[in-house]
C-alpha atoms as a PDB file:
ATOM      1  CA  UNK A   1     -11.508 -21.156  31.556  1.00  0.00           C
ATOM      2  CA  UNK A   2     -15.167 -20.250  32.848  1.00  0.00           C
ATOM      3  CA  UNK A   3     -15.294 -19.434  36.251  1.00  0.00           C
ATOM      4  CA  UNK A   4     -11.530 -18.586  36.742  1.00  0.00           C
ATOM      5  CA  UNK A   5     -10.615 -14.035  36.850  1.00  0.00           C
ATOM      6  CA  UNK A   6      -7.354 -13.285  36.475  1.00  0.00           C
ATOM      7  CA  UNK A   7      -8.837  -9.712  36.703  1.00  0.00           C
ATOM      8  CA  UNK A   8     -10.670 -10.324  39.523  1.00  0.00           C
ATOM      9  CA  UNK A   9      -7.201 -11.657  41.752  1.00  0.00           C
ATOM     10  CA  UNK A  10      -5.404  -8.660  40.078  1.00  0.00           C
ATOM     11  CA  UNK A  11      -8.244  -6.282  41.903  1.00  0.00           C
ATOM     12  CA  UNK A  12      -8.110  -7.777  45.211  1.00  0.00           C
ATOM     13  CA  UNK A  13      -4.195  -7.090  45.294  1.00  0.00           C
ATOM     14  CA  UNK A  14      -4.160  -3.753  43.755  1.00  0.00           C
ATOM     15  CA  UNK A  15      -5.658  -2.097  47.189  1.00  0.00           C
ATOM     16  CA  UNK A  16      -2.259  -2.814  48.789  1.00  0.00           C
ATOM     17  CA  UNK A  17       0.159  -2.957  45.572  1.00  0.00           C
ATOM     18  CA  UNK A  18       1.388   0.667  46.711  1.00  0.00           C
ATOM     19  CA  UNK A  19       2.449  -0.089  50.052  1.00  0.00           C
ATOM     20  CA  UNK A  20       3.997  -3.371  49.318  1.00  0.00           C
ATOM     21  CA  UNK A  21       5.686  -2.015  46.215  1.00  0.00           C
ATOM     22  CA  UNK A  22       8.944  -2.025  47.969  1.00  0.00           C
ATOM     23  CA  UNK A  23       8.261  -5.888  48.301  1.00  0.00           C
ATOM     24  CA  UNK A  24       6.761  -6.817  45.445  1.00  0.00           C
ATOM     25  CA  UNK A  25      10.144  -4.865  43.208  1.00  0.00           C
ATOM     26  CA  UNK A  26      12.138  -7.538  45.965  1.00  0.00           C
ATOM     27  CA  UNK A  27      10.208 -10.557  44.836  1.00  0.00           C
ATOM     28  CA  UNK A  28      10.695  -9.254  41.084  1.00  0.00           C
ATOM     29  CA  UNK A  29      14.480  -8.627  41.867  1.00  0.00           C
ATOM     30  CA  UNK A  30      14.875 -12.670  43.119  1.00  0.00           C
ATOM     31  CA  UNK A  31      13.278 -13.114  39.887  1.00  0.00           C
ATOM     32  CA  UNK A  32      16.453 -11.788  38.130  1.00  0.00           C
ATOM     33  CA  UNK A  33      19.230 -13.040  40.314  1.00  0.00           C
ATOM     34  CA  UNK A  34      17.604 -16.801  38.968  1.00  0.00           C
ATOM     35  CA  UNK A  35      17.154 -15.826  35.254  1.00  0.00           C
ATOM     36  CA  UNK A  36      20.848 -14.829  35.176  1.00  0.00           C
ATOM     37  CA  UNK A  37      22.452 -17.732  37.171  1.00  0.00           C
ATOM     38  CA  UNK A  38      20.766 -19.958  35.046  1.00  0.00           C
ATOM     39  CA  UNK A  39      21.024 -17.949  31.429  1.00  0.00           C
ATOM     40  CA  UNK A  40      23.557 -14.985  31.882  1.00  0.00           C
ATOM     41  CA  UNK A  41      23.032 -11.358  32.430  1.00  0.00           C
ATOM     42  CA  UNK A  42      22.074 -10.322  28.661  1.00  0.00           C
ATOM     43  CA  UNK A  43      18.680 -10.662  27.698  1.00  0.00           C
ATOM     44  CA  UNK A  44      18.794 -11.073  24.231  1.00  0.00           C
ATOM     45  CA  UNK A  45      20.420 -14.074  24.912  1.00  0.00           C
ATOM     46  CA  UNK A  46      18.248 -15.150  27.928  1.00  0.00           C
ATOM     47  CA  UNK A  47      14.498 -15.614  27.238  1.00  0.00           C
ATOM     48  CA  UNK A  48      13.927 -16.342  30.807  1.00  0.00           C
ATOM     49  CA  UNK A  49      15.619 -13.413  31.650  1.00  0.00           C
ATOM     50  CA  UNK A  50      13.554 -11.232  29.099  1.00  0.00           C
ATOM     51  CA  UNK A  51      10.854 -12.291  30.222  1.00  0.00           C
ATOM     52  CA  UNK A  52      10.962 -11.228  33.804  1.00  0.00           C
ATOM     53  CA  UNK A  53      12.661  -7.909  32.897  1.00  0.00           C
ATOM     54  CA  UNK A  54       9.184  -7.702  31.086  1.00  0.00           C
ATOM     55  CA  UNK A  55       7.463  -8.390  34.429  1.00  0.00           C
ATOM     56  CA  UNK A  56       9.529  -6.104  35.659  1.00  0.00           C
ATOM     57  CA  UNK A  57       8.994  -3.051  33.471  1.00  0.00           C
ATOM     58  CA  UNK A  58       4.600  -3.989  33.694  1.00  0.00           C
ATOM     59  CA  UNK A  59       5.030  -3.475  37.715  1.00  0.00           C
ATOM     60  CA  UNK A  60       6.698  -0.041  37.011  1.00  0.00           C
ATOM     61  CA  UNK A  61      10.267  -1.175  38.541  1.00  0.00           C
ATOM     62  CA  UNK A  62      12.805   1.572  37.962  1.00  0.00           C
ATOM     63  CA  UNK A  63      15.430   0.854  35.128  1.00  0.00           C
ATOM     64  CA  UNK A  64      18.468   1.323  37.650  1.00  0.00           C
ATOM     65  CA  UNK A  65      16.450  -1.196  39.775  1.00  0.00           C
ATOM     66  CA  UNK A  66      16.431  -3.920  37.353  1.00  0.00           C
ATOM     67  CA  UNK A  67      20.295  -3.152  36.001  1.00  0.00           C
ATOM     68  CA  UNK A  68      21.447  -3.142  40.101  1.00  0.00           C
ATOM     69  CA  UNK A  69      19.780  -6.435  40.327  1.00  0.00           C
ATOM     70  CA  UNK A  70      20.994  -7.769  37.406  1.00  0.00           C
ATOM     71  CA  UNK A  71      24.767  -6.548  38.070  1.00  0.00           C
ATOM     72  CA  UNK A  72      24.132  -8.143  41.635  1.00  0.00           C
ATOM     73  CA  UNK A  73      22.960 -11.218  39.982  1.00  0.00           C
ATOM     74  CA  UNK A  74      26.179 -11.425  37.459  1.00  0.00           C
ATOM     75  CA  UNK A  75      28.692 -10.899  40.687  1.00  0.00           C
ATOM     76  CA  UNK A  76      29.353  -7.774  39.944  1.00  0.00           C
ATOM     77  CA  UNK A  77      27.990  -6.381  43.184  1.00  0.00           C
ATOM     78  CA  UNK A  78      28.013  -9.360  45.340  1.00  0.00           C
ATOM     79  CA  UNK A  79      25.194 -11.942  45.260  1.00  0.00           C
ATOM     80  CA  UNK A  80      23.057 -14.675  47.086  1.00  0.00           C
ATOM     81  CA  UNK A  81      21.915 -17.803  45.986  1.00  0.00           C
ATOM     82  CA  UNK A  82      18.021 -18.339  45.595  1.00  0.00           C
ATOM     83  CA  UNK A  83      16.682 -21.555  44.933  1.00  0.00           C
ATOM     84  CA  UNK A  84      13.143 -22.537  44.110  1.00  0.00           C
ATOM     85  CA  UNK A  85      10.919 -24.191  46.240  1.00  0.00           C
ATOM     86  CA  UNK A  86       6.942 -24.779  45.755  1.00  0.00           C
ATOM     87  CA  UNK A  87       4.922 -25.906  48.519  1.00  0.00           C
ATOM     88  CA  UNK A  88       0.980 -27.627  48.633  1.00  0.00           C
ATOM     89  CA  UNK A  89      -1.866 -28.109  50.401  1.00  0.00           C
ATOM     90  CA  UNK A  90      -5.032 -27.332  51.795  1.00  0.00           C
ATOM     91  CA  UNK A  91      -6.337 -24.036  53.086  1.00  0.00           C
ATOM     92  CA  UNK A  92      -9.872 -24.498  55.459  1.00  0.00           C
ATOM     93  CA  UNK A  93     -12.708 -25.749  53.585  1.00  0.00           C
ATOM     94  CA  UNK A  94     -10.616 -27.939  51.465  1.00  0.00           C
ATOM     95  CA  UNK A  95      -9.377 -25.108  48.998  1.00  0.00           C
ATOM     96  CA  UNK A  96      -6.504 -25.921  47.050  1.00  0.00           C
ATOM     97  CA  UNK A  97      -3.220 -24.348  47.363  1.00  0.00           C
ATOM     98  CA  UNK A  98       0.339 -23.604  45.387  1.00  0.00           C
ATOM     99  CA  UNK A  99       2.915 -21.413  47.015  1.00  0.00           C
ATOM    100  CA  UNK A 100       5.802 -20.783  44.841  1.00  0.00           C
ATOM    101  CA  UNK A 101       9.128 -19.450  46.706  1.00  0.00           C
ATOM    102  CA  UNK A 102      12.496 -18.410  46.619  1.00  0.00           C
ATOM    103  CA  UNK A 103      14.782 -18.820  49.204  1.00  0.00           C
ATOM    104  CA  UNK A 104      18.456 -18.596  50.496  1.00  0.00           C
ATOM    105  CA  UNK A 105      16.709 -20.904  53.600  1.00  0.00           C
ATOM    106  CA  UNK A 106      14.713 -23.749  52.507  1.00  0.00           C
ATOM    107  CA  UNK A 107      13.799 -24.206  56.571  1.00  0.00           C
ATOM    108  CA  UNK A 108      13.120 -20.479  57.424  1.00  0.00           C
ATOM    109  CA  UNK A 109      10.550 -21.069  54.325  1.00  0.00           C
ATOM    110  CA  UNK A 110       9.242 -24.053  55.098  1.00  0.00           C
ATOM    111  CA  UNK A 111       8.623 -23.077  58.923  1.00  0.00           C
ATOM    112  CA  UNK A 112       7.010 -19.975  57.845  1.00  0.00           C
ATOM    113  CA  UNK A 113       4.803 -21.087  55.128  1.00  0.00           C
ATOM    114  CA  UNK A 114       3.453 -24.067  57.400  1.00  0.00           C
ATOM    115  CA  UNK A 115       2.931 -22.227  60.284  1.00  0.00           C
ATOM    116  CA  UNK A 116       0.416 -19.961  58.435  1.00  0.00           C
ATOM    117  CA  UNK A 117      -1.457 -23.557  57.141  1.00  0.00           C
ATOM    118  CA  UNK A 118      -1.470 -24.463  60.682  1.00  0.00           C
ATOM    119  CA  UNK A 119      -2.803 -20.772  61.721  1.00  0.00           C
ATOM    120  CA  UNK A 120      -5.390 -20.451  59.265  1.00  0.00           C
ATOM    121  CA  UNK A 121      -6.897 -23.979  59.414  1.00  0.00           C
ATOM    122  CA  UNK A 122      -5.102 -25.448  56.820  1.00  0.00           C
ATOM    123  CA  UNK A 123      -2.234 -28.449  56.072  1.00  0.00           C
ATOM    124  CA  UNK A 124       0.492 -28.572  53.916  1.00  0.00           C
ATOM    125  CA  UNK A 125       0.939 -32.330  51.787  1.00  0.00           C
ATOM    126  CA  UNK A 126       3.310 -33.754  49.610  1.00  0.00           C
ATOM    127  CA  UNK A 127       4.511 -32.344  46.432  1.00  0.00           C
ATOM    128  CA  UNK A 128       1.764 -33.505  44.035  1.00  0.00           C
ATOM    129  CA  UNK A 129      -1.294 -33.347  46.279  1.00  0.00           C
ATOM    130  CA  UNK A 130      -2.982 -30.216  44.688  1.00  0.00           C
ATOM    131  CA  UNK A 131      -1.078 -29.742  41.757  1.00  0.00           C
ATOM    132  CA  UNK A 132      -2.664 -32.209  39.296  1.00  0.00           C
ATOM    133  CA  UNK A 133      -5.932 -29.806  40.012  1.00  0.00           C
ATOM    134  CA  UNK A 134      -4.372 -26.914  38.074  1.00  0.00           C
ATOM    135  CA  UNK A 135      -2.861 -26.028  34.650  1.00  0.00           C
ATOM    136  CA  UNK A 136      -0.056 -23.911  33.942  1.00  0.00           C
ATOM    137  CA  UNK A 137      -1.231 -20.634  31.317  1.00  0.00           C
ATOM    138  CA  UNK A 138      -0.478 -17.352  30.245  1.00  0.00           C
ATOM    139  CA  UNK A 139      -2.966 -14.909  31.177  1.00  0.00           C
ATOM    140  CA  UNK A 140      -2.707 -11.484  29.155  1.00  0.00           C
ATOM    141  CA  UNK A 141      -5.254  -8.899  30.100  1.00  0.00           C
ATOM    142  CA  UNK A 142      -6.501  -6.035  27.782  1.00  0.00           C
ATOM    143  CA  UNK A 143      -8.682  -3.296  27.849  1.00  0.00           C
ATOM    144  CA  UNK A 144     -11.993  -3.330  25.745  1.00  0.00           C
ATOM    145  CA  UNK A 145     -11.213  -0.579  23.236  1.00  0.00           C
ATOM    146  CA  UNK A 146     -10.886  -3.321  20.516  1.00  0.00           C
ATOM    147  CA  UNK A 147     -13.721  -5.719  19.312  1.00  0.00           C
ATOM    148  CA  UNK A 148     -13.966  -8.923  20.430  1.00  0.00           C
ATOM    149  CA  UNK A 149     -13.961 -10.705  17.312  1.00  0.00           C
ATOM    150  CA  UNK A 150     -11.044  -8.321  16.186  1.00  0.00           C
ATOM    151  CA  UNK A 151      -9.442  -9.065  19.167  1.00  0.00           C
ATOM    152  CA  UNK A 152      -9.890 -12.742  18.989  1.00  0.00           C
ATOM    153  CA  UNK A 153      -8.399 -12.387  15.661  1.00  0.00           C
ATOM    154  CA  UNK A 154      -5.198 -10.530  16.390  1.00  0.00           C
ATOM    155  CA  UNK A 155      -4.741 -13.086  19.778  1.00  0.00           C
ATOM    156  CA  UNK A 156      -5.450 -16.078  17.655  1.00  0.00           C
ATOM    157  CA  UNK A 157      -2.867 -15.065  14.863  1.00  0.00           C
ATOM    158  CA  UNK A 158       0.396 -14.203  17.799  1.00  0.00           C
ATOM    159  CA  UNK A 159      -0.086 -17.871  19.258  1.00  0.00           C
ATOM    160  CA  UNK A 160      -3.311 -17.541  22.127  1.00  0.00           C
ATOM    161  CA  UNK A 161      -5.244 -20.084  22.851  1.00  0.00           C
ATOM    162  CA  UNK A 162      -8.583 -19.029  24.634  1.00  0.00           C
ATOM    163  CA  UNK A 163     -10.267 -15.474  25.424  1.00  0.00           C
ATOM    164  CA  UNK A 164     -12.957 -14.963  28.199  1.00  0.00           C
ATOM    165  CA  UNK A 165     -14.794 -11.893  28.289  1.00  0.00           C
ATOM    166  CA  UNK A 166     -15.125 -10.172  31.808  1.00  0.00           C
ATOM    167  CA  UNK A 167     -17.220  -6.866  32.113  1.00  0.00           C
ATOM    168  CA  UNK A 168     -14.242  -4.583  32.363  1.00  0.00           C
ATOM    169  CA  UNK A 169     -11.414  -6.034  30.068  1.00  0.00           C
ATOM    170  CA  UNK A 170     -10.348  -8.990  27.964  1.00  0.00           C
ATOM    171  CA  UNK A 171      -8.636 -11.969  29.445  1.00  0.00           C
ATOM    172  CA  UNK A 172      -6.190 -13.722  26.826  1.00  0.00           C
ATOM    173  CA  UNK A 173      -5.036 -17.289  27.465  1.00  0.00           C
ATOM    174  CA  UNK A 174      -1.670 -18.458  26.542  1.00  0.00           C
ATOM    175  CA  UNK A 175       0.666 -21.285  26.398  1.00  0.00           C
ATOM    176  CA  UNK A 176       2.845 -20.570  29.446  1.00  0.00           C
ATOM    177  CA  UNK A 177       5.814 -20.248  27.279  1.00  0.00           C
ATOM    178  CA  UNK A 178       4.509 -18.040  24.868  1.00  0.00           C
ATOM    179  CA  UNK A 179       3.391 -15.572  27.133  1.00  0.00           C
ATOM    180  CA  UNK A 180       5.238 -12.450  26.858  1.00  0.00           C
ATOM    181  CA  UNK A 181       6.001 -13.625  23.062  1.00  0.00           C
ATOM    182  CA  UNK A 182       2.212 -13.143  22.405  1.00  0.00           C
ATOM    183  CA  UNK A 183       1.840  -9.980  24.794  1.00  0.00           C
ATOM    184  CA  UNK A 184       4.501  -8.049  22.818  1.00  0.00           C
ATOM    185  CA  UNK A 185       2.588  -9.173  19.511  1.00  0.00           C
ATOM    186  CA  UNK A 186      -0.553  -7.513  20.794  1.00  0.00           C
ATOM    187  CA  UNK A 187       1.001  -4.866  21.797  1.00  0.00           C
ATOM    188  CA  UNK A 188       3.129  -4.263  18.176  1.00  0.00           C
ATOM    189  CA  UNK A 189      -0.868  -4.055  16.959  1.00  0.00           C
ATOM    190  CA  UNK A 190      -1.565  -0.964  19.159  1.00  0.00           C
ATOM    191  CA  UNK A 191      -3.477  -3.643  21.983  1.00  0.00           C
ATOM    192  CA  UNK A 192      -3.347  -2.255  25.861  1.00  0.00           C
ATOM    193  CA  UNK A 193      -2.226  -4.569  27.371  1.00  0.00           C
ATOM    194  CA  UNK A 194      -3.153  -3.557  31.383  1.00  0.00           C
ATOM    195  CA  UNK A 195      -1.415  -7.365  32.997  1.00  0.00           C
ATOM    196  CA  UNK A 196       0.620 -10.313  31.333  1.00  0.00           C
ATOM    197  CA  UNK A 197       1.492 -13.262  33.893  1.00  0.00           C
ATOM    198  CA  UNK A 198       1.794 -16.679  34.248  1.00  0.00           C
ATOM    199  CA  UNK A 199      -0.854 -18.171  36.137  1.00  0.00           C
ATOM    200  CA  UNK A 200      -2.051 -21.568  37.395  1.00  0.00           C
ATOM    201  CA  UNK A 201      -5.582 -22.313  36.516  1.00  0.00           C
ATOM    202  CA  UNK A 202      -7.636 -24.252  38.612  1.00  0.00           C
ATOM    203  CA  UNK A 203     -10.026 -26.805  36.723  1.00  0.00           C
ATOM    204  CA  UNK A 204     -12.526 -26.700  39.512  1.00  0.00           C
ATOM    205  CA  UNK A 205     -13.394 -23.677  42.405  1.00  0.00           C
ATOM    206  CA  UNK A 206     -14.136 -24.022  45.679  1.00  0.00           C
ATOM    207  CA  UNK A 207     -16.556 -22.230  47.716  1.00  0.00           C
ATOM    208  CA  UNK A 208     -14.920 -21.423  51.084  1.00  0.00           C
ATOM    209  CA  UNK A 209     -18.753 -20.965  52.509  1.00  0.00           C
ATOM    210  CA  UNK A 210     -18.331 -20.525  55.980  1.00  0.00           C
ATOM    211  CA  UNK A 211     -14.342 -20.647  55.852  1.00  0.00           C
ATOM    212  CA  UNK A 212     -13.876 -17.301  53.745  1.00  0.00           C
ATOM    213  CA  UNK A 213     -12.430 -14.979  56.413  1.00  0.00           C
ATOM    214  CA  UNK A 214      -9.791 -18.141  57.346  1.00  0.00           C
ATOM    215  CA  UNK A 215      -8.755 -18.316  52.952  1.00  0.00           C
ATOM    216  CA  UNK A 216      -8.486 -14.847  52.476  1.00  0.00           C
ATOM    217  CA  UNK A 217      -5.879 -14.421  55.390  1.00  0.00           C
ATOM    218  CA  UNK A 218      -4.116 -17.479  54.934  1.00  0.00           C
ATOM    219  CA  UNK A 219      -3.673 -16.102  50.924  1.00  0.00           C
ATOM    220  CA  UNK A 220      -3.107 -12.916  52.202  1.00  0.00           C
ATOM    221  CA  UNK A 221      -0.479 -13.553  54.876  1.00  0.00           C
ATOM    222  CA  UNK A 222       1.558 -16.183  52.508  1.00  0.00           C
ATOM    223  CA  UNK A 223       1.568 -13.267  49.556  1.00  0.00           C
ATOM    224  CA  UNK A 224       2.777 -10.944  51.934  1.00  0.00           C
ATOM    225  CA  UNK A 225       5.991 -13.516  53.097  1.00  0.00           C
ATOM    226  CA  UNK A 226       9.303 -12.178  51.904  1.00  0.00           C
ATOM    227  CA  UNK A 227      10.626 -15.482  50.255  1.00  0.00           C
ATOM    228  CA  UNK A 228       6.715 -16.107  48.180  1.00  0.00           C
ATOM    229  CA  UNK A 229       6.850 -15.507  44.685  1.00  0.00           C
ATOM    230  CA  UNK A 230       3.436 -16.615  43.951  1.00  0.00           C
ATOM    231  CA  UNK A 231      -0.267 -18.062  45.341  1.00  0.00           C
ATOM    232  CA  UNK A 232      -2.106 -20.072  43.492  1.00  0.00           C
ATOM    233  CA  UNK A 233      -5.390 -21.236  44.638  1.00  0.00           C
ATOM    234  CA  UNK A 234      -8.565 -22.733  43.649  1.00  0.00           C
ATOM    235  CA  UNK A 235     -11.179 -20.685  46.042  1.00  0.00           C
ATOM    236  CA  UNK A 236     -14.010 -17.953  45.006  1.00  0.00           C
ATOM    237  CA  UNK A 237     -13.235 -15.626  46.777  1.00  0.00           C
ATOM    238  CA  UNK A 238     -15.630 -11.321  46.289  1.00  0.00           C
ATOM    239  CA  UNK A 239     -13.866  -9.226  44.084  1.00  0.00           C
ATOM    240  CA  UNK A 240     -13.530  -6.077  46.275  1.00  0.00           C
ATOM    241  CA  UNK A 241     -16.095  -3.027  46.162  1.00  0.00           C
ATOM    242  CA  UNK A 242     -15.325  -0.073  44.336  1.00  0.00           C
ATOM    243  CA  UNK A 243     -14.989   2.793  46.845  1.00  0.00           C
ATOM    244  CA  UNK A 244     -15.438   5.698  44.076  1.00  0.00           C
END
């Protein structure tokens, strides 16, 4: 995993999480509405579900929030149909990128997402082209009050597979499936957990060089698109500087 911060992506999105919270509790609520066509409205019977209420709960999105969306979800309250669509291709200077939607308009999506390629220097391919670059994990992040070994231990024992060490916190990988299984483990052992997502892992990063300004607004632009769940890319991008 050397190379790759989960923290570091977390940090670059944190200056605007407040102002796009509205969005980001949208994107979370989509989420739902396909957990619970696929697996029901309860989730003790719906891992899928449970997991994104999870998500839901680490983003600080209201309890009514989540039941509404659920209720929507079930009928109760009238609903709309998502489905999931992922996208991939190039951004300038040949870095690598996923975009993972949901959408009740596959060509509203499409239109949008490829007309930020286009405006950014980039081209969207076929399904497959980047993909085979990247790895699906679990990424769990944790403070340092713990010991590394002691954390290793406690990781290792609840199903982990990897740990990196970053200056500020801990970054535990995962099986993809096992993600929030693990998370609540560590947590159940008194671990703080600050972030636990899913997360494509490149095997290689690029260096944008003299593309950077193009990558960060193309990433920037597609996160900020109602119908994107998720970015995935394989670029080095500066971890922002601390203002305090």
């Amino acid at each position: 995993m050397s190379g790759h911060s989960k923290w570091a992506n977390i940090k670059i999105k944190k200056g605007k999480t407040d102002a796009a919270r509205g969005s980001i509790f949208t994107k979370i609520g989509r989420e739902i509405a396909v957990a619970v066509k696929a697996g029901g409205p309860d989730p003790s019977l719906n891992s899928k579900l449970r997991d994104v209420i999870a998500k839901a709960k680490q983003n600080n999105m209201p309890n009514d929030t989540i039941n509404r969306s659920i209720k929507k979800a079930s009928g109760e309250l009238g609903s709309v149909n998502y489905e999931e669509m992922t996208y991939e291709g190039y951004g300038a200077g040949g870095v690598a990128v996923i975009v993972e939607t949901l959408t009740d308009n596959k060509n509203r999506t499409a239109g949008d997402v490829r007309h930020l390629f286009d405006k950014y220097g980039g081209a969207l391919g076929q399904t497959g082209c980047v993909s085979f670059m990247f790895k699906k994990k679990g990424v769990i992040i944790t403070d340092k009050a713990l010991e590394e070994d002691e954390l290793m231990m406690l990781a290792l024992d609840a199903g982990a597979e990897d740990i990196t060490v970053d200056e500020e916190v801990y970054e535990v990988y995962t099986p993809h499936t096992d993600l929030y299984a693990v998370s609540d483990a560590l947590k159940a052992n008194g671990v703080n957990v600050l972030s636990a997502e899913v997360d494509m892992i490149p095997d290689n990063e690029v260096d944008p060089e003299g593309h950077l300004n193009s990558v960060e607004k193309l990433i920037g632009m597609l996160e900020d698109l109602d119908d994107v769940q998720n970015v995935y890319h394989n670029a080095i991008l500066p971890e922002p500087v601390d203002e305090d």
